[in-house]
C-alpha atoms as a PDB file:
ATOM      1  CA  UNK A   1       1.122  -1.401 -59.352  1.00  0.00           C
ATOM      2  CA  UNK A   2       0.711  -0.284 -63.107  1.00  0.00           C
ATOM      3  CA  UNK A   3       3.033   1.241 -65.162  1.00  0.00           C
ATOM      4  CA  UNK A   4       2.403   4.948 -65.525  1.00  0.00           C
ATOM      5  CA  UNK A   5       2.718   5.831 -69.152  1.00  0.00           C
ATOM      6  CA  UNK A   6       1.488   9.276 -69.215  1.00  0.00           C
ATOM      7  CA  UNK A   7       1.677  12.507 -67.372  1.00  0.00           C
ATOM      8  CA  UNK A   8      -1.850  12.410 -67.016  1.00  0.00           C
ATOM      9  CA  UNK A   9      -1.725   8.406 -65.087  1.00  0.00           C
ATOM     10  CA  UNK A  10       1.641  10.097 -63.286  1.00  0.00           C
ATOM     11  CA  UNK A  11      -0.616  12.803 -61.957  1.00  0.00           C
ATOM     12  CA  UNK A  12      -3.347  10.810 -60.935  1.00  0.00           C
ATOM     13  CA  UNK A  13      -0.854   8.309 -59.501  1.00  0.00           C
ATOM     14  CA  UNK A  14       0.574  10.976 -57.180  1.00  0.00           C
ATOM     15  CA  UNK A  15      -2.970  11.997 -56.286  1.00  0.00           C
ATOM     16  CA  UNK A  16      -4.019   8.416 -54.762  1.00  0.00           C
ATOM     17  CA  UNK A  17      -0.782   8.467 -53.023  1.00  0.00           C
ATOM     18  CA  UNK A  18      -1.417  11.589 -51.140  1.00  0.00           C
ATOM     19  CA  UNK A  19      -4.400  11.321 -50.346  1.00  0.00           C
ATOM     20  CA  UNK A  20      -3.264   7.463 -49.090  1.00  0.00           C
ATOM     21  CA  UNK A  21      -0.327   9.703 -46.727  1.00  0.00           C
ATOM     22  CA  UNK A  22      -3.151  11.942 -46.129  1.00  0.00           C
ATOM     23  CA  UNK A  23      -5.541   9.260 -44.479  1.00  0.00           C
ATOM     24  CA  UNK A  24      -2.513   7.409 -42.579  1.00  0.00           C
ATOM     25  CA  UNK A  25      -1.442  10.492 -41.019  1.00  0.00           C
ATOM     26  CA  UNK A  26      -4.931  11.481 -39.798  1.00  0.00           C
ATOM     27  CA  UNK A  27      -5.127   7.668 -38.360  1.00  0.00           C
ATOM     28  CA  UNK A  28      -1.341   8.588 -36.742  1.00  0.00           C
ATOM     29  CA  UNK A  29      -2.347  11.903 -35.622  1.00  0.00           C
ATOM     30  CA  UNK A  30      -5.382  10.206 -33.439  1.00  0.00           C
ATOM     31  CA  UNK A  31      -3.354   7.189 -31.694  1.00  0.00           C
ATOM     32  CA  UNK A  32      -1.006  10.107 -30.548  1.00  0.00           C
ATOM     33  CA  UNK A  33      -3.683  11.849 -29.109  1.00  0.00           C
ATOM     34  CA  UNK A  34      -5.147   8.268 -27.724  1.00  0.00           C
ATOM     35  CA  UNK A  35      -1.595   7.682 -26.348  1.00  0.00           C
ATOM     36  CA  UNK A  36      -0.595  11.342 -25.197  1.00  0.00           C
ATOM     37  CA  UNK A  37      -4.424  11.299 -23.407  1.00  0.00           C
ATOM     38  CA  UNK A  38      -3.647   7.911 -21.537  1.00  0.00           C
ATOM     39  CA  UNK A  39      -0.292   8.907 -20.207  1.00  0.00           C
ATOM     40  CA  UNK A  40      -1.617  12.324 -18.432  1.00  0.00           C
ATOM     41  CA  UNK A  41      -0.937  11.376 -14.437  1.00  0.00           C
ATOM     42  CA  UNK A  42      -4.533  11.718 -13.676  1.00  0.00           C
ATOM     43  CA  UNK A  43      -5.389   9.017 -16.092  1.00  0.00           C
ATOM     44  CA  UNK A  44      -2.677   6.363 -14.961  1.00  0.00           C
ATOM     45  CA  UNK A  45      -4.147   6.782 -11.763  1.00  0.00           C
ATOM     46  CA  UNK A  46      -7.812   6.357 -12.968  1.00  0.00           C
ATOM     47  CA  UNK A  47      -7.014   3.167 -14.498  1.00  0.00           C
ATOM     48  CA  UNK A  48      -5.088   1.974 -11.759  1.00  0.00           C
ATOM     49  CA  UNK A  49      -8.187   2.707  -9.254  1.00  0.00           C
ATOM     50  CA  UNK A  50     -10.291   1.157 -12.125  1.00  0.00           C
ATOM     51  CA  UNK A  51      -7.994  -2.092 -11.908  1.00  0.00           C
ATOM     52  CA  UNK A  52      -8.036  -2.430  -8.129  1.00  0.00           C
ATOM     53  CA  UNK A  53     -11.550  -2.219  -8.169  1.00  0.00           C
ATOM     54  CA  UNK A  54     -11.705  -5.336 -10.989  1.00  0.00           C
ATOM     55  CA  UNK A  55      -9.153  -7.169  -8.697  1.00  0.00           C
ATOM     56  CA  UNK A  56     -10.737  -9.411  -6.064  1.00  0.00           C
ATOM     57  CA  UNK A  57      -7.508  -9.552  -4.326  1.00  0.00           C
ATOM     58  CA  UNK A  58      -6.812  -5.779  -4.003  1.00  0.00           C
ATOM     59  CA  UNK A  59     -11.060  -5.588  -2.753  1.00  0.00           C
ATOM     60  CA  UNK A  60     -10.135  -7.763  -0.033  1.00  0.00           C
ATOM     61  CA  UNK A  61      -6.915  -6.345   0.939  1.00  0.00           C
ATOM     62  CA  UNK A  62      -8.845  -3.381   0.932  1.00  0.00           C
ATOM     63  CA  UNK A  63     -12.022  -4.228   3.327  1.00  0.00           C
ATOM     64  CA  UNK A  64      -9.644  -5.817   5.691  1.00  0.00           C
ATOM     65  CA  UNK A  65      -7.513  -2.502   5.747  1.00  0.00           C
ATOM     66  CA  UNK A  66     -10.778  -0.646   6.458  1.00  0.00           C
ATOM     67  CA  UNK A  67     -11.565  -3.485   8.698  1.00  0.00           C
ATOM     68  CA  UNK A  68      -8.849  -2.941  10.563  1.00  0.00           C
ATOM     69  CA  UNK A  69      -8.941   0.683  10.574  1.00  0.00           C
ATOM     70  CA  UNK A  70     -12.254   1.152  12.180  1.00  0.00           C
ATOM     71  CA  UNK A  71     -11.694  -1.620  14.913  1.00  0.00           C
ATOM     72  CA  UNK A  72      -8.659   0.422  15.755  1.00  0.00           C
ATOM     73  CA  UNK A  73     -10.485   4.101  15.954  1.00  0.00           C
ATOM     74  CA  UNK A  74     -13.335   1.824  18.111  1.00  0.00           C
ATOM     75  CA  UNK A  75     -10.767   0.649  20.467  1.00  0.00           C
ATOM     76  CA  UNK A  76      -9.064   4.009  20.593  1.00  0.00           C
ATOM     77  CA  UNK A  77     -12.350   5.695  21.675  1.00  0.00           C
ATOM     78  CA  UNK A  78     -13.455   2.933  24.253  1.00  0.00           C
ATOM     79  CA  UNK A  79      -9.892   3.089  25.576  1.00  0.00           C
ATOM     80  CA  UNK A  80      -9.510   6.644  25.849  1.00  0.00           C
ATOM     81  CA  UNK A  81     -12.537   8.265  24.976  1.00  0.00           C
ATOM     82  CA  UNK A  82     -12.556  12.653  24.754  1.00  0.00           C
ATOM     83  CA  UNK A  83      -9.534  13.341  26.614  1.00  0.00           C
ATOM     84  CA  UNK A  84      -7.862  16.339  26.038  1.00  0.00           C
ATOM     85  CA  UNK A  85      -4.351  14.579  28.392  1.00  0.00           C
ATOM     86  CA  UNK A  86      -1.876  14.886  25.452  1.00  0.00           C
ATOM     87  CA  UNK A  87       0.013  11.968  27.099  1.00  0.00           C
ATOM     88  CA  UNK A  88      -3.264  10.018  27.128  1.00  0.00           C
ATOM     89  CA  UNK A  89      -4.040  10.755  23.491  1.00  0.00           C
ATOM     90  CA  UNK A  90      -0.914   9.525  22.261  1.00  0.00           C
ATOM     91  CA  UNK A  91      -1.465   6.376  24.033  1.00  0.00           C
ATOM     92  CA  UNK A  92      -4.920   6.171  22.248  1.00  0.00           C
ATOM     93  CA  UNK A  93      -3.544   6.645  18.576  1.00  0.00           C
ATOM     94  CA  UNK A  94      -0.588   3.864  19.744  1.00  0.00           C
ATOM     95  CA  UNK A  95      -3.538   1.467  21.048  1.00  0.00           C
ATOM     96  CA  UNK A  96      -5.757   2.560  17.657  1.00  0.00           C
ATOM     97  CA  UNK A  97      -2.210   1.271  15.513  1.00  0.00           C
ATOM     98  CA  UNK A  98      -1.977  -1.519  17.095  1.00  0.00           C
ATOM     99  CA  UNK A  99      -4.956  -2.711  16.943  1.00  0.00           C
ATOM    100  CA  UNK A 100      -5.145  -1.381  13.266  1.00  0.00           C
ATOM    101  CA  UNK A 101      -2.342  -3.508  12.790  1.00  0.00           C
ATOM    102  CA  UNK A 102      -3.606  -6.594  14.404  1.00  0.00           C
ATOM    103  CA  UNK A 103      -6.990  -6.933  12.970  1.00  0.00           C
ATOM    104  CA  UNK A 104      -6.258  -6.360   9.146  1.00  0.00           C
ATOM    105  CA  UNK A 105      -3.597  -8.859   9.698  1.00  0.00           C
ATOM    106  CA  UNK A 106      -5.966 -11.673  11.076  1.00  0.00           C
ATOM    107  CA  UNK A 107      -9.230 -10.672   9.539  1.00  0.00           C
ATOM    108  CA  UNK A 108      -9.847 -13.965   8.591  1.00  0.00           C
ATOM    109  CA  UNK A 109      -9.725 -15.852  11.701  1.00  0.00           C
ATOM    110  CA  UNK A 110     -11.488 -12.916  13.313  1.00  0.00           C
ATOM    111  CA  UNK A 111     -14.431 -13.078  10.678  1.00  0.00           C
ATOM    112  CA  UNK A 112     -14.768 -17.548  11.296  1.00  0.00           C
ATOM    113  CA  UNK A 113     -14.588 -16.441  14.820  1.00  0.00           C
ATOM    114  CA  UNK A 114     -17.642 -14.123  14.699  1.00  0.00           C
ATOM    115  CA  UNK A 115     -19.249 -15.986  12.620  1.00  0.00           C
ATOM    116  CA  UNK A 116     -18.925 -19.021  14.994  1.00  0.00           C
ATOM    117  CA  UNK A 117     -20.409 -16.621  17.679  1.00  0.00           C
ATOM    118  CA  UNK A 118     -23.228 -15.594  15.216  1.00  0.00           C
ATOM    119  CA  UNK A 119     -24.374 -19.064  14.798  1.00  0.00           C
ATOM    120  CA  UNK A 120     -24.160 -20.256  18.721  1.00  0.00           C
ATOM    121  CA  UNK A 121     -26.041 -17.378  19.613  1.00  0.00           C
ATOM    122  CA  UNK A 122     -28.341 -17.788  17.051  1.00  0.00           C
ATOM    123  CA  UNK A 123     -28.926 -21.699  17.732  1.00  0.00           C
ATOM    124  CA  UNK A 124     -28.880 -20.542  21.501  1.00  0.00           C
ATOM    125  CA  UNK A 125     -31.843 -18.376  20.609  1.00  0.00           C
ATOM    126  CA  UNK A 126     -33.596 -21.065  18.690  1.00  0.00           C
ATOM    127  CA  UNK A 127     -33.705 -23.312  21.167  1.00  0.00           C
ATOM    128  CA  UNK A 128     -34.881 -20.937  23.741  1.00  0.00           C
ATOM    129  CA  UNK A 129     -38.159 -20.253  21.424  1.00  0.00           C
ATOM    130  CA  UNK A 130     -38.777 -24.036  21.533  1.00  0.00           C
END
C-alpha cells in the first residue's frame, strides 16, 4: 500500500476500503444464507434421500427390504387370506414378519435359486420345441 499524503488520497483510501468491507460482507451475508438454508431439517433429509439413492449399497439394501416385505404380505395372504378371526390375523402378521425377516436376509441365495429355476425351465422348454 501507498503512503497517503493528503486528505484528499486519505479520503479516497477510506473509500476503496469500504466499499472492499462492503463487497466481503455481501459475499458473508450469502454463505450464511447458503449455510442457514442447508441446515433446515427438511433439507438434511433431502440430501440424505439424495445420497441413498447415489449409494449402490443402500439401493440394494433397499430392494431386498422391499423384497422381503412383499414376499411376507404374499405369504400372509396365502396363509390366512380375509379373515376377520383376530387370533388368526395375528398369526398372519407373525407369519408376514417372519417371512419378512427371512427373505431380505437371504435375498441373494433366493435370487441364484430362481434364477437356477428360470433357466431349467427355460432349457426344459427348449428342448420340448425340438
Amino acid at each position: 500500500m501507498e503512503k497517503i499524503t493528503s486528505l484528499k488520497d486519505l479520503r479516497a483510501s477510506i473509500q476503496v476500503l469500504e466499499a472492499d468491507r462492503e463487497e466481503k460482507f455481501k459475499i458473508l451475508q450469502t454463505q450464511f444464507e447458503v449455510v442457514v438454508e442447508s441446515l433446515k431439517p427438511i433439507n438434511v433429509i433431502k440430501d440424505s434421500i439424495k445420497q441413498a439413492v447415489v449409494s449402490k449399497e443402500i439401493q440394494g439394501n433397499l430392494i431386498d427390504g422391499l423384497i422381503g416385505l412383499a414376499a411376507g404380505h404374499l405369504s400372509k395372504k396365502i396363509v390366512i387370506g380375509k379373515s376377520v378371526n383376530p387370533i388368526k390375523n395375528i398369526a398372519g402378521y407373525l407369519i408376514e414378519l417372519a417371512v419378512a425377516s427371512l427373505v431380505s436376509k437371504n435375498t441373494e441365495g433366493i435370487k441364484s435359486k430362481g434364477l437356477d429355476l428360470l433357466k431349467s425351465l427355460l432349457t426344459g422348454l427348449a428342448n420340448r420345441s425340438k
